[in-house]
C-alpha atoms as a PDB file:
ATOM      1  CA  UNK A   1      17.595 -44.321 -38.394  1.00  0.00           C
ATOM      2  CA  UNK A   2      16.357 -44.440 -35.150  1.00  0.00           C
ATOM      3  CA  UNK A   3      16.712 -48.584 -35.337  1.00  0.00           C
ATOM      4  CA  UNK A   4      20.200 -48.218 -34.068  1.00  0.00           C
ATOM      5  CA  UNK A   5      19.817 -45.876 -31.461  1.00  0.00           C
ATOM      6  CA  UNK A   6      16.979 -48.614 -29.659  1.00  0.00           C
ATOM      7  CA  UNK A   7      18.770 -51.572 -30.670  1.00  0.00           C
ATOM      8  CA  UNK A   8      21.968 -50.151 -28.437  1.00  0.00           C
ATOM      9  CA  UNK A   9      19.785 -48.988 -25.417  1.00  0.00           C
ATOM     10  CA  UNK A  10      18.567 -52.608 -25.333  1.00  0.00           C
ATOM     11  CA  UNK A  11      22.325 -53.279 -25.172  1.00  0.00           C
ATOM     12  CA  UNK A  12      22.887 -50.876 -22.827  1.00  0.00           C
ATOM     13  CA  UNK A  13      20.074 -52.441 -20.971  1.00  0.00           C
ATOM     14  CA  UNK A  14      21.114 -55.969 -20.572  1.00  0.00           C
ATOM     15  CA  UNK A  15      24.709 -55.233 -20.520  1.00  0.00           C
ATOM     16  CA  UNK A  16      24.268 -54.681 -16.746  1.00  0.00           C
ATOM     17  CA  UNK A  17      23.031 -58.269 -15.960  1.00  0.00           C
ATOM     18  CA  UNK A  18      22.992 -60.273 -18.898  1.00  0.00           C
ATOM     19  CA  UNK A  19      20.608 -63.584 -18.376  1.00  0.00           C
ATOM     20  CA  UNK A  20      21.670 -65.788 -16.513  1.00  0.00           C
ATOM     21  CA  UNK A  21      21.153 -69.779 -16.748  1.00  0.00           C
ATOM     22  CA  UNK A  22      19.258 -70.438 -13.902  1.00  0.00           C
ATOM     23  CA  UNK A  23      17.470 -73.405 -15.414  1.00  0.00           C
ATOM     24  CA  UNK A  24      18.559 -76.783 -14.985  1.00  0.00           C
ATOM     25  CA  UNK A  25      18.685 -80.014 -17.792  1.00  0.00           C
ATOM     26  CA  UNK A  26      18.088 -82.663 -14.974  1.00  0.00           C
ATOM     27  CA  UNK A  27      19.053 -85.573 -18.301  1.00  0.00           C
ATOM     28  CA  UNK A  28      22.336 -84.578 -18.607  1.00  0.00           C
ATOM     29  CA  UNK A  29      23.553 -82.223 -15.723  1.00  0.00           C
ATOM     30  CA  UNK A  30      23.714 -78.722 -17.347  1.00  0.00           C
ATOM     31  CA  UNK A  31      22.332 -75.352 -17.387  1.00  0.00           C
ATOM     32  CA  UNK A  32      20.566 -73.068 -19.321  1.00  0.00           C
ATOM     33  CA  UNK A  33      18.342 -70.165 -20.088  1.00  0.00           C
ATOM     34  CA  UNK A  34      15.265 -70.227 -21.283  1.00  0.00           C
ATOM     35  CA  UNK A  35      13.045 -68.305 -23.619  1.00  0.00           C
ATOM     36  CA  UNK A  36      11.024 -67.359 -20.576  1.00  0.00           C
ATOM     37  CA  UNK A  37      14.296 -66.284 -18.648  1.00  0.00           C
ATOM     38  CA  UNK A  38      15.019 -64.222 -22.284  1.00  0.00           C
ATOM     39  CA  UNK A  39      11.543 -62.790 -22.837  1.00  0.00           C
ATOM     40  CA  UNK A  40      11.481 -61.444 -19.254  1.00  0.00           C
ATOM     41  CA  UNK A  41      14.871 -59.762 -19.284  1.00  0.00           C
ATOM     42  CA  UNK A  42      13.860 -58.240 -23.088  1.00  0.00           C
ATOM     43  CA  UNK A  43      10.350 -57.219 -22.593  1.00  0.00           C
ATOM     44  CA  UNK A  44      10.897 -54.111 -20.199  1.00  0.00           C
ATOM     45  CA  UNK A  45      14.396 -53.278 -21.965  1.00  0.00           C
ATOM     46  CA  UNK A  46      12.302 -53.136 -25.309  1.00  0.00           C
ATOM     47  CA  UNK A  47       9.563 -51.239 -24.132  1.00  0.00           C
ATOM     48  CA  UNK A  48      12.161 -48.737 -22.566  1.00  0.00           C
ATOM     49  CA  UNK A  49      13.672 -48.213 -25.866  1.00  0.00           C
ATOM     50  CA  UNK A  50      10.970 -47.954 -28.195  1.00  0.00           C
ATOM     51  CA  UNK A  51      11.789 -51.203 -30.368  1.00  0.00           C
ATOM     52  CA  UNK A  52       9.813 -54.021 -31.684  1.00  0.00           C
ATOM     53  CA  UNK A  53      11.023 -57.471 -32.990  1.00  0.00           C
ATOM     54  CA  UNK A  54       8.557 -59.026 -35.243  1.00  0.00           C
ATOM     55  CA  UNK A  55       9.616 -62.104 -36.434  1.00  0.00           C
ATOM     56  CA  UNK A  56       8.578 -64.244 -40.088  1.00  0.00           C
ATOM     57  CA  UNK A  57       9.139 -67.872 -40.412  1.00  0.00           C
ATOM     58  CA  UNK A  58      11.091 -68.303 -44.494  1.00  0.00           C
ATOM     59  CA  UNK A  59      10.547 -72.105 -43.938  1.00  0.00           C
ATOM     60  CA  UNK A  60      10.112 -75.155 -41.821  1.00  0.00           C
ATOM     61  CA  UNK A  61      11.851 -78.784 -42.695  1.00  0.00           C
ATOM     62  CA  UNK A  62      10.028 -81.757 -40.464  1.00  0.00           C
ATOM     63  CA  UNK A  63      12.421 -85.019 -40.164  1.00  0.00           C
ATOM     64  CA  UNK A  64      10.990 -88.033 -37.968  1.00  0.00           C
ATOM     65  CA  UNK A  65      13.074 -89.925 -36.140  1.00  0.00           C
ATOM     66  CA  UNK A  66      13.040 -92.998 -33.725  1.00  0.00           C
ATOM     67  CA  UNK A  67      14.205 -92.887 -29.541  1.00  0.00           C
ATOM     68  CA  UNK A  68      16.317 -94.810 -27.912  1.00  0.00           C
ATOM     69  CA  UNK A  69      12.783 -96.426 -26.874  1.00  0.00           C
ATOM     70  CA  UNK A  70      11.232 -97.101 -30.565  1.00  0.00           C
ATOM     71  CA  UNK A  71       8.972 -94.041 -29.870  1.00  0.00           C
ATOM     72  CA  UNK A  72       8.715 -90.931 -32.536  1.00  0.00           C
ATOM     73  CA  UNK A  73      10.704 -88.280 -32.430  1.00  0.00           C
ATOM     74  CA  UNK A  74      10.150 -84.823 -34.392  1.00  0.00           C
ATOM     75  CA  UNK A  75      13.517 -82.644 -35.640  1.00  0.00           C
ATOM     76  CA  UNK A  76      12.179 -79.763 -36.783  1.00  0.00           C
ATOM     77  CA  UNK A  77      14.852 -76.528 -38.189  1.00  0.00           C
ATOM     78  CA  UNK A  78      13.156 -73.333 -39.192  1.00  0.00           C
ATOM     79  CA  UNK A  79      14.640 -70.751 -40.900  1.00  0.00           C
ATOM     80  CA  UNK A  80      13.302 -67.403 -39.487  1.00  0.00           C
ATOM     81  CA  UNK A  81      13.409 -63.535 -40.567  1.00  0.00           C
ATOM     82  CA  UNK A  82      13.074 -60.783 -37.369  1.00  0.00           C
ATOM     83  CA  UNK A  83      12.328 -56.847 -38.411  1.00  0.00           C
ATOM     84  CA  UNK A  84      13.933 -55.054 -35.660  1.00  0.00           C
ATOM     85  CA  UNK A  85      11.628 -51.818 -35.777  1.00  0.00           C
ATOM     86  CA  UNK A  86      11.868 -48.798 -34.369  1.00  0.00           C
ATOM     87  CA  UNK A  87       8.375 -47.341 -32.903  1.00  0.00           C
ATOM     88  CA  UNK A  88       9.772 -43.538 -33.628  1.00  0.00           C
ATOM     89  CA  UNK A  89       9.999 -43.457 -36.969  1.00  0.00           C
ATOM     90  CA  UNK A  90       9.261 -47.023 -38.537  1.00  0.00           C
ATOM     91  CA  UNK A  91      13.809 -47.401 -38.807  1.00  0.00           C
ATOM     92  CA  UNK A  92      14.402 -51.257 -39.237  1.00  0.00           C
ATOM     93  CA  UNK A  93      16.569 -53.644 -39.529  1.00  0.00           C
ATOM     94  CA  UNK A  94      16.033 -57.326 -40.442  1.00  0.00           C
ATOM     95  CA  UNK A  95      18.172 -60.418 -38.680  1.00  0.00           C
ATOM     96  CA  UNK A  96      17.945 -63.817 -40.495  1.00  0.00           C
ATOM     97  CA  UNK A  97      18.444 -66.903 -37.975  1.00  0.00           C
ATOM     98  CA  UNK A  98      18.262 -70.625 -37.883  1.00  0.00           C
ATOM     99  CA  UNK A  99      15.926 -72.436 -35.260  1.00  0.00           C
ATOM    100  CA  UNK A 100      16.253 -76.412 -34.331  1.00  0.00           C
ATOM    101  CA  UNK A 101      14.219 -78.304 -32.293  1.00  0.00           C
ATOM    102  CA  UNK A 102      13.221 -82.201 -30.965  1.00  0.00           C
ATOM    103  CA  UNK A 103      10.108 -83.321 -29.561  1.00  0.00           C
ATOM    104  CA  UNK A 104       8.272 -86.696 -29.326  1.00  0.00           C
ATOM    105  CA  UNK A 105       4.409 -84.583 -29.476  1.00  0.00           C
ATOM    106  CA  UNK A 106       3.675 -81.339 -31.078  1.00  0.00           C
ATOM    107  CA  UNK A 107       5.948 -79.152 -29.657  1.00  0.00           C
ATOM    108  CA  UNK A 108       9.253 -79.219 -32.057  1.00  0.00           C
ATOM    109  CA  UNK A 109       7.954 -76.331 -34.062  1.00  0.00           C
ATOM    110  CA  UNK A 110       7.565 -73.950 -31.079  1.00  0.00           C
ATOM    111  CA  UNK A 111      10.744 -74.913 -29.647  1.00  0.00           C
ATOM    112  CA  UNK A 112      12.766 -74.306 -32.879  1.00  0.00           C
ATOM    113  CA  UNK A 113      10.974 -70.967 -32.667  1.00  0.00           C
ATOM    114  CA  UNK A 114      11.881 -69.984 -29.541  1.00  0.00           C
ATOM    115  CA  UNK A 115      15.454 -71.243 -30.142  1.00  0.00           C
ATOM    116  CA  UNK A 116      15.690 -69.000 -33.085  1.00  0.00           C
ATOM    117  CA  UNK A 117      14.190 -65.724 -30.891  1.00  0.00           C
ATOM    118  CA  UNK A 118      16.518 -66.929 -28.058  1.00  0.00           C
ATOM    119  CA  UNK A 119      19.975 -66.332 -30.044  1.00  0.00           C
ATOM    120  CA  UNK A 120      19.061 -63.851 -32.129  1.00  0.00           C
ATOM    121  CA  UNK A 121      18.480 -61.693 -29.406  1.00  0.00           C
ATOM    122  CA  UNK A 122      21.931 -63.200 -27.709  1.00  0.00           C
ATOM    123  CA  UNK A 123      23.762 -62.052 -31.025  1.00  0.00           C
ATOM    124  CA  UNK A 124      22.050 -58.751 -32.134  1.00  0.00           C
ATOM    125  CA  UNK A 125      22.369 -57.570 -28.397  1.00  0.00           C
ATOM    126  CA  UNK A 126      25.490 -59.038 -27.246  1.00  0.00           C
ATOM    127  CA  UNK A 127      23.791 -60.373 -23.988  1.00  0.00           C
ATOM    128  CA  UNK A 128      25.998 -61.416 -21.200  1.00  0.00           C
ATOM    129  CA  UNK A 129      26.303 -64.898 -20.798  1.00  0.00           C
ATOM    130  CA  UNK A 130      28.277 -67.509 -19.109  1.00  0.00           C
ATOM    131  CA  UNK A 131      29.710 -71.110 -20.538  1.00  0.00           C
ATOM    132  CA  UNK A 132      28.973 -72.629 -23.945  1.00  0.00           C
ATOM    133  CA  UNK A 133      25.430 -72.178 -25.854  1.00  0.00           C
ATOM    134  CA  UNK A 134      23.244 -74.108 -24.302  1.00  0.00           C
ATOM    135  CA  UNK A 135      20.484 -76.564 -25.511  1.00  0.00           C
ATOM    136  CA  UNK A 136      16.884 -76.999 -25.079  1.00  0.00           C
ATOM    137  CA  UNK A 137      15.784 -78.371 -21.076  1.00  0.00           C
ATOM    138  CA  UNK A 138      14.872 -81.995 -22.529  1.00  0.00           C
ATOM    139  CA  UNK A 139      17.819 -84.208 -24.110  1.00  0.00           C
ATOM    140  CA  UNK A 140      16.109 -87.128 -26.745  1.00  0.00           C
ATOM    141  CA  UNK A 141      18.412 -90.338 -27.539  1.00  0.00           C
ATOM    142  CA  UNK A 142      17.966 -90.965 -31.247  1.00  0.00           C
ATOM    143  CA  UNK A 143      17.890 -95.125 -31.652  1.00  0.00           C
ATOM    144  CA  UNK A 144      20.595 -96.022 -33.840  1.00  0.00           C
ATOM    145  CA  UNK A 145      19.279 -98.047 -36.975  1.00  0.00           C
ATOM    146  CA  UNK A 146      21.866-100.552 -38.096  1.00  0.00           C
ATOM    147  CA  UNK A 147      22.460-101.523 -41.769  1.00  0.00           C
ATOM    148  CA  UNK A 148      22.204-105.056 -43.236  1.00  0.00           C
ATOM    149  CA  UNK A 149      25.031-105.956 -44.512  1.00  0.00           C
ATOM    150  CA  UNK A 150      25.206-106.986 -48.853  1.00  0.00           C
ATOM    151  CA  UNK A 151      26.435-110.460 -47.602  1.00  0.00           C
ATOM    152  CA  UNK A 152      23.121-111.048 -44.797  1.00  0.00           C
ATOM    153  CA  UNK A 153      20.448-109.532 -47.233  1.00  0.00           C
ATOM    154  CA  UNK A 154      22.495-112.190 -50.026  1.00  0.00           C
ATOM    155  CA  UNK A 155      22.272-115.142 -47.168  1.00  0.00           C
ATOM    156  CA  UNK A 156      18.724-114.008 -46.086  1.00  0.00           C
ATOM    157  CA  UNK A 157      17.575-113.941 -49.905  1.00  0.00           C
ATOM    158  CA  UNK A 158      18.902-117.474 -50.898  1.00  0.00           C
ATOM    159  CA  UNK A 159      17.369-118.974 -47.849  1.00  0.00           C
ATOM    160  CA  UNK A 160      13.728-117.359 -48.750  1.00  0.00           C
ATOM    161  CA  UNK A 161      14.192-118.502 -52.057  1.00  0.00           C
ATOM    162  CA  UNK A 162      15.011-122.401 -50.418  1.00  0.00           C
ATOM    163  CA  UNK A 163      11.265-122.625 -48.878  1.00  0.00           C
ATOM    164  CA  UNK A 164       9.674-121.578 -45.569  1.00  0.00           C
ATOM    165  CA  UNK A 165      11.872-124.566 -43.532  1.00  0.00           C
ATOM    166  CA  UNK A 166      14.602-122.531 -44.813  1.00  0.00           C
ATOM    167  CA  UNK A 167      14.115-119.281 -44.287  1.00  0.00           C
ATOM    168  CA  UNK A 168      13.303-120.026 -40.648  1.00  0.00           C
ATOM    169  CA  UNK A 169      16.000-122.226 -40.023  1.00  0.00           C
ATOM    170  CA  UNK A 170      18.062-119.009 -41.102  1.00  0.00           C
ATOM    171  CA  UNK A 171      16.118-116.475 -39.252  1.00  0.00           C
ATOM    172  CA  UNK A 172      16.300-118.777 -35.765  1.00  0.00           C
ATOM    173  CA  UNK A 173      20.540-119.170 -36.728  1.00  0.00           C
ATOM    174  CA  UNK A 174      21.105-115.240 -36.871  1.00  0.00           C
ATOM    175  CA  UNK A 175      21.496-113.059 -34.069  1.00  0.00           C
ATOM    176  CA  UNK A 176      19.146-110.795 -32.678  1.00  0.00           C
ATOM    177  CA  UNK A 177      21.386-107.252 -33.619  1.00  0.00           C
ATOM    178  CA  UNK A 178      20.811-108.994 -37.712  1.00  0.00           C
ATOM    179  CA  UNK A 179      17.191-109.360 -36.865  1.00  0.00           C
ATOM    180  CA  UNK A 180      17.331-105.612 -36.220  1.00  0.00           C
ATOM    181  CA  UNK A 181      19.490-104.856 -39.241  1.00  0.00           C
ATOM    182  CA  UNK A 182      17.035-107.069 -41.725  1.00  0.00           C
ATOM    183  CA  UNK A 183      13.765-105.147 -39.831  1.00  0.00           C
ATOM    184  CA  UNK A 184      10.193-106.509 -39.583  1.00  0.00           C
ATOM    185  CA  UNK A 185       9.571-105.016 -43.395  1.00  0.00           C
ATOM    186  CA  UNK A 186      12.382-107.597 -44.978  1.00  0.00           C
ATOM    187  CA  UNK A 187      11.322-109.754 -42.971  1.00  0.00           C
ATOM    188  CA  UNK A 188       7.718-110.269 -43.763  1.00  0.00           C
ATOM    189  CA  UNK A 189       9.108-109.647 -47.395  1.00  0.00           C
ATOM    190  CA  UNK A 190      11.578-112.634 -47.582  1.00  0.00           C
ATOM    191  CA  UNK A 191       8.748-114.698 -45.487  1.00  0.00           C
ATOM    192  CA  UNK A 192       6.349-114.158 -48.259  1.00  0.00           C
ATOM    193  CA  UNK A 193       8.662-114.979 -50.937  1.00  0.00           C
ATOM    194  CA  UNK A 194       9.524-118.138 -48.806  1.00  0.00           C
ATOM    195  CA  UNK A 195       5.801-119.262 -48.574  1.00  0.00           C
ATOM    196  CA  UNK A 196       5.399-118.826 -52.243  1.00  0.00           C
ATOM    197  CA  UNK A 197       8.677-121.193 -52.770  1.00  0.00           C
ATOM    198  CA  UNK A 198       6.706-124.360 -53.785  1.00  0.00           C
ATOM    199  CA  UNK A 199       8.125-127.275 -51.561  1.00  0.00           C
END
């Protein structure tokens, strides 16, 4: 099982200088290492040792939020398989490990990937590393979505049912964090119902 013998000269390897976080998140004033930083300290160690990583994506899950600015935001998690091979004799050993990601383009997937490679290779060879995990270089702000409230749908409801006078006269009365809670999609709901309202 010549897996084991390449997976500890990798260790052996790295154990001398680790990766450091020489990256900077300029958002929110931390650092952090990258998968470039990781692939350049593992790519001679691994080739010195004789040991592949090959890794198979199990699944991807794709949620879509909203920013702090109203623009889309991508939250991607794969869940990710890596053979650790040995080149000598074909040895392996398989680590199973989480990836999560945000982007506002295209780019969540590949940086849940790389998030996955990243600490797997931190775990299965015991890198050297200083301060807490770190997080990707960009920080999003998820928008908060407020709730209507039973009571304001109730209110907002009776007052479509009264007519169009009255639904606007209760639309102009609320305040503008309720205008966020009820959304444009009630709205233009409860405004149809209060143009069908026959006066």
């Amino acid at each position: 099982m010549k897996v084991y013998q390449a997976i500890s000269a990798v260790m052996k390897d790295l154990s001398k200088e680790g990766v450091s976080k020489d990256r900077n998140n300029a958002q929110q004033g931390y650092k952090f290492r990258g998968i470039d930083d990781m692939y350049n300290a593992l790519a001679p160690c691994l080739s010195r040792a004789g040991l592949v990583i090959l890794p198979r994506c199990l699944s991807r899950e794709v949620v879509q939020h909203t920013s702090a600015k109203g623009n889309a935001l991508f939250y991607v998690t794969v869940d990710v398989e890596f053979d650790l091979v040995a080149a000598e004799d074909g040895s392996n050993h398989t680590v199973k490990m989480y990836g999560e990601a945000m982007d506002s383009a295209d780019k969540a997937t590949n940086k849940a990937m790389s998030a996955a490679y990243k600490y797997m290779a931190m775990e299965v060879f015991c890198i050297p590393t200083e301060g807490d995990n770190d997080a990707d270089s960009t920080t999003h702000e998820v928008a908060v979505i407020p709730v209507p409230s039973p009571s304001l749908l109730k209110t907002a409801n009776e007052a479509a049912n009264s007519g169009l006078a009255g639904y606007s006269a209760f639309w102009k009365e609320i305040t503008a964090d309720e205008r966020v809670a009820i959304g444009p999609k009630r709205h233009a709901d409860f405004k149809l119902v209060a143009q069908e309202v026959k006066a």
